[in-house]
Protein backbone atom coordinates (compact mmCIF):
# COMPACT_ATOMS: atom_id res chain seq x y z
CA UNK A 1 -16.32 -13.93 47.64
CA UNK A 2 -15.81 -10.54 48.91
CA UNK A 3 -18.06 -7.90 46.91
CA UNK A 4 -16.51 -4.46 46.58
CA UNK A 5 -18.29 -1.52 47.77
CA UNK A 6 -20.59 -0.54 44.79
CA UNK A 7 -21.93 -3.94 45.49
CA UNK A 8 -20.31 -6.20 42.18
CA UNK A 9 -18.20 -8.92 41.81
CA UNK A 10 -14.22 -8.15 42.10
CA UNK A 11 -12.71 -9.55 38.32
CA UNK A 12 -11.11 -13.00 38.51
CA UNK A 13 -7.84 -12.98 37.35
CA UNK A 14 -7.61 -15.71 34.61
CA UNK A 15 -4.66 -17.81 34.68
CA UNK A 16 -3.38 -20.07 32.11
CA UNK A 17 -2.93 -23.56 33.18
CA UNK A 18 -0.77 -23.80 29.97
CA UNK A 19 0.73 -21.32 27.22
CA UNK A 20 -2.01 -19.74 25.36
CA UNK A 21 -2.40 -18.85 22.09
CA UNK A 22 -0.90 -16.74 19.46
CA UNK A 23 -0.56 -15.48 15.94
CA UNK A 24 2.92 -16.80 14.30
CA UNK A 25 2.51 -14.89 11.23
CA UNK A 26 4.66 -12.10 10.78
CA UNK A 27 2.61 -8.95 9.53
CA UNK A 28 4.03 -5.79 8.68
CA UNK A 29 2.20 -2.87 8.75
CA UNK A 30 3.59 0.68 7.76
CA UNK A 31 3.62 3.80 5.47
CA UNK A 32 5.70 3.47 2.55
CA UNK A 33 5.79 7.36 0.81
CA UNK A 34 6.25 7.44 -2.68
CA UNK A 35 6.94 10.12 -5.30
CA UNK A 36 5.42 10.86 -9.18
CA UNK A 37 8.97 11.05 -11.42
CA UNK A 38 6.12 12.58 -13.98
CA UNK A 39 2.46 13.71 -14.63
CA UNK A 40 0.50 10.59 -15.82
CA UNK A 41 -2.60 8.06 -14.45
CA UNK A 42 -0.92 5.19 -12.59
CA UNK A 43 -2.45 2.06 -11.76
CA UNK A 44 -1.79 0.26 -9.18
CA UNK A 45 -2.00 -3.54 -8.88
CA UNK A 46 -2.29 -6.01 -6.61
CA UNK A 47 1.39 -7.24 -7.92
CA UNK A 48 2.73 -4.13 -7.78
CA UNK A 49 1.20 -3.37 -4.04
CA UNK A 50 2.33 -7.01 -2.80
CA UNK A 51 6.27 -6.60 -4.59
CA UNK A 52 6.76 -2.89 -2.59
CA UNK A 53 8.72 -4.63 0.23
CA UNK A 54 10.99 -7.49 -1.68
CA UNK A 55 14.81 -8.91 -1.84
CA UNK A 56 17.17 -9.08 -4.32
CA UNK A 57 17.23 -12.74 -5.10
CA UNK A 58 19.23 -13.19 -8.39
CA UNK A 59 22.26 -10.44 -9.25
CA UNK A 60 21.19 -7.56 -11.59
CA UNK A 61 18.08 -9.40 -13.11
CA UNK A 62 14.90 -10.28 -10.32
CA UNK A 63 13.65 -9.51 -6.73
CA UNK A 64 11.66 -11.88 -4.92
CA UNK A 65 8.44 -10.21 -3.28
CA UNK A 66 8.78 -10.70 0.94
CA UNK A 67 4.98 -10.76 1.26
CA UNK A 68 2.66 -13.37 0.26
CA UNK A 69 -0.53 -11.16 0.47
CA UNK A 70 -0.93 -7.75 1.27
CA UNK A 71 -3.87 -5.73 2.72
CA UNK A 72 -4.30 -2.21 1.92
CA UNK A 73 -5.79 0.61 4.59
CA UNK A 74 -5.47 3.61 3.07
CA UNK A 75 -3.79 6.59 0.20
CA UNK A 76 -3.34 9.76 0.95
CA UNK A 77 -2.17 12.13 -2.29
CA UNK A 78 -0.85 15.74 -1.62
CA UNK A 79 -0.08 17.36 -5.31
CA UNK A 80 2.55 20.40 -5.51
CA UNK A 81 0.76 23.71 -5.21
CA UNK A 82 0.66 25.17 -9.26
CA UNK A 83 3.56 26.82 -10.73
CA UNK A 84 1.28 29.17 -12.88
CA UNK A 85 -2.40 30.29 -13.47
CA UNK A 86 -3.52 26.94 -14.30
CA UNK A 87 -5.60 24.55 -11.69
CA UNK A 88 -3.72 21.47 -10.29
CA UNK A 89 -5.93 18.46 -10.20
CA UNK A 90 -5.35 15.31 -8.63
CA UNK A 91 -7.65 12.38 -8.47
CA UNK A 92 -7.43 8.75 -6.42
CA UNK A 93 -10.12 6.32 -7.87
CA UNK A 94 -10.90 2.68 -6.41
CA UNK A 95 -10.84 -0.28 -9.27
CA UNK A 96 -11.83 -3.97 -9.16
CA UNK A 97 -11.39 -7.16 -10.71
CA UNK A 98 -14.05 -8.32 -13.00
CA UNK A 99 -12.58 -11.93 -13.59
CA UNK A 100 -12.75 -12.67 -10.23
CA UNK A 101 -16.41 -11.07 -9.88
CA UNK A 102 -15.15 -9.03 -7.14
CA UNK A 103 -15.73 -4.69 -8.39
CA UNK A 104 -15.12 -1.54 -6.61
CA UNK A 105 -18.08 0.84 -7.00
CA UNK A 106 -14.98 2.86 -8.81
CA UNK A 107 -15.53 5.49 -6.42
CA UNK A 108 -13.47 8.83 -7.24
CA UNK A 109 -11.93 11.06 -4.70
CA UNK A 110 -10.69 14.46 -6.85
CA UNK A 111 -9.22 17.97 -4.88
CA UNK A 112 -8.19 21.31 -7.48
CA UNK A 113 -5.90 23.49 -5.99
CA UNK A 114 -6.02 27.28 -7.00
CA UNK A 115 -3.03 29.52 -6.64
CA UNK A 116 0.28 28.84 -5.95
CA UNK A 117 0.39 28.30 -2.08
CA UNK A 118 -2.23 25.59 -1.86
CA UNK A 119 -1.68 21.78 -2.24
CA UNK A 120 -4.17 19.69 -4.37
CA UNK A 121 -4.61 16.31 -1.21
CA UNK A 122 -7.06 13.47 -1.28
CA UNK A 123 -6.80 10.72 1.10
CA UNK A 124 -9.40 7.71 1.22
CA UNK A 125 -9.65 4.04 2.19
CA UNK A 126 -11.16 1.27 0.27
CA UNK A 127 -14.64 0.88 -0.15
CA UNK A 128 -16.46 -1.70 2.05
CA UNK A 129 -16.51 -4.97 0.50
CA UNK A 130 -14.52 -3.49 -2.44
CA UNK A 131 -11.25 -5.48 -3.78
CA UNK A 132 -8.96 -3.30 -2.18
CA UNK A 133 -10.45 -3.85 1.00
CA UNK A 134 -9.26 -7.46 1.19
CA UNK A 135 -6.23 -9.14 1.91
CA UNK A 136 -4.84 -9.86 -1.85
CA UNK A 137 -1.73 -11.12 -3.54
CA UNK A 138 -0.08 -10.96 -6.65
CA UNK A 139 -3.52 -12.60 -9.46
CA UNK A 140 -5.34 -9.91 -8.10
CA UNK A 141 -5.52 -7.44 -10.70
CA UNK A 142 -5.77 -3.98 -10.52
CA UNK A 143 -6.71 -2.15 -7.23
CA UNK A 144 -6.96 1.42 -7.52
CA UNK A 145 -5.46 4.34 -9.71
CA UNK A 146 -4.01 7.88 -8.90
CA UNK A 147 -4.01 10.79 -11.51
CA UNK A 148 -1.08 13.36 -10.50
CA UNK A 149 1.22 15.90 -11.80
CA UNK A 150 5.00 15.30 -11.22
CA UNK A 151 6.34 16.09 -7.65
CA UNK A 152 2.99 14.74 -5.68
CA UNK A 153 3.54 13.21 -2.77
CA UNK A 154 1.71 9.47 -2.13
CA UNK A 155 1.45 7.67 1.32
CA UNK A 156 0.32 4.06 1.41
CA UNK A 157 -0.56 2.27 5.15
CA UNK A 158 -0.82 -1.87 4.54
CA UNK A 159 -0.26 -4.79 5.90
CA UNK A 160 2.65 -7.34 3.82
CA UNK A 161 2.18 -10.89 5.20
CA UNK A 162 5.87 -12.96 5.66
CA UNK A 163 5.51 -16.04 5.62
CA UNK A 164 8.38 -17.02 3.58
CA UNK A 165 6.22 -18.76 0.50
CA UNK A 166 6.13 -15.79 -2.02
CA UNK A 167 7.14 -16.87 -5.33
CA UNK A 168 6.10 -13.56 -6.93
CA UNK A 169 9.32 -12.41 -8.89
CA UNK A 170 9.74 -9.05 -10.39
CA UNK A 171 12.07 -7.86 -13.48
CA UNK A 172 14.96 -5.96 -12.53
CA UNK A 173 17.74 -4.58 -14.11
CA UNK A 174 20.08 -4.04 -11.05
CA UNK A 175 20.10 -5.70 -7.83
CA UNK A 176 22.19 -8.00 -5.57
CA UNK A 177 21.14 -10.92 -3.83
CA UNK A 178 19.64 -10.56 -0.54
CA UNK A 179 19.19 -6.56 -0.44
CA UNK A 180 16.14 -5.33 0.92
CA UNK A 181 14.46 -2.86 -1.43
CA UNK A 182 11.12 -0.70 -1.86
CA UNK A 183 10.03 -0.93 -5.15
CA UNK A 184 7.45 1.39 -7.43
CA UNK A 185 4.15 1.34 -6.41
CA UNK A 186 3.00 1.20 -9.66
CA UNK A 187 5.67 -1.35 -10.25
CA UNK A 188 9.67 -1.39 -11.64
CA UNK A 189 8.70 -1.29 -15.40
CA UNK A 190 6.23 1.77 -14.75
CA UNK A 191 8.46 2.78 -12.70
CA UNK A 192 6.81 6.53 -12.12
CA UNK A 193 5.48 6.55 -8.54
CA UNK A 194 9.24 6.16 -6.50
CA UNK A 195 10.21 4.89 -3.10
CA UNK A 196 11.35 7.97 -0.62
CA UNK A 197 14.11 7.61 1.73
CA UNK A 198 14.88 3.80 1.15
CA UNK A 199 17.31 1.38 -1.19
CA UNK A 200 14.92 1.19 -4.29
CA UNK A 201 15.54 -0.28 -8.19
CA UNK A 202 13.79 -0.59 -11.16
């Protein structure tokens, strides 16, 4: 075999004496930006996370999740700069599942903005080895929490996984059979942290 100049071994070229393999599952990974309807502490499940991205599946009563597990990789939080002398706080804290024996280390993440041309903004990713840092689904209880005055701003990046068995069905009071919609992160009967700039219900 003919060495190149430096002396080393040209790279072999591998070649498939059949069709290799590959992943079938469909994963979809995106951002999916909320907004807080009103001040308040909203918890976020893994229900609620997994039902974001689902389909109308029964006329003006349920949507059917499209993911069977979801995988969360990060929040980022930007908080409206204050409309008077008083601080805006915002705070994005990790949570965990007892029952299961999986726990966060409940690690908060807080910012204050001062004045009224700065924005209060956290952004963090799950713990190592926390609950949010796995792939979940819909019995996985509660995965984190975000504390924020009306107007914030919330950006979630995960991963749904389609693979057409979800049977996790969420209360609705208006849809239509197969409509795509983004639902509340915190879920439709919280109903506080709202889909931006796609077909949502509640």
């Amino acid at each position: 075999m003919k060495r190149s100049r430096n002396g080393s071994k040209p790279k072999r070229k591998v070649v498939h004496a059949q069709p290799p393999p590959f992943t079938s599952t469909i994963v979809v990974t995106k951002v999916v930006r909320f907004s807080a309807t009103a001040l308040g502490t909203n918890i976020v499940s893994g229900a609620s996370l997994q039902s974001v991205l689902s389909v109308g599946n029964n006329t003006n009563s349920s949507t059917l999740s499209l993911a069977s597990a979801v995988k969360l990789h990060s929040v980022e939080v930007w908080a409206p700069p204050p409309q008077s002398s008083a601080p805006t706080t915002l705070t994005l804290e990790w949570l965990g599942n007892t029952t299961t024996g999986i726990v966060s280390n409940n690690r908060i993440i807080s910012d204050t903005a001062l004045g009224s041309t700065v924005c209060a903004h956290v952004k963090g990713k799950p713990p190592v080895g926390s609950l949010p840092s796995f792939w979940v689904d819909d019995s996985a209880g509660n995965l984190f929490q975000i504390a924020a005055p009306a107007g914030s701003i919330v950006d979630v990046t995960a991963s749904w996984q389609i693979t057409g068995s979800s049977t996790h069905v969420s209360a609705v009071a208006t849809s239509a059979n197969g409509q795509v919609y983004e639902l509340a992160l915190d879920g439709p009967a919280t109903n506080n942290l709202v889909p931006m700039a796609f077909v949502t219900t509640h």
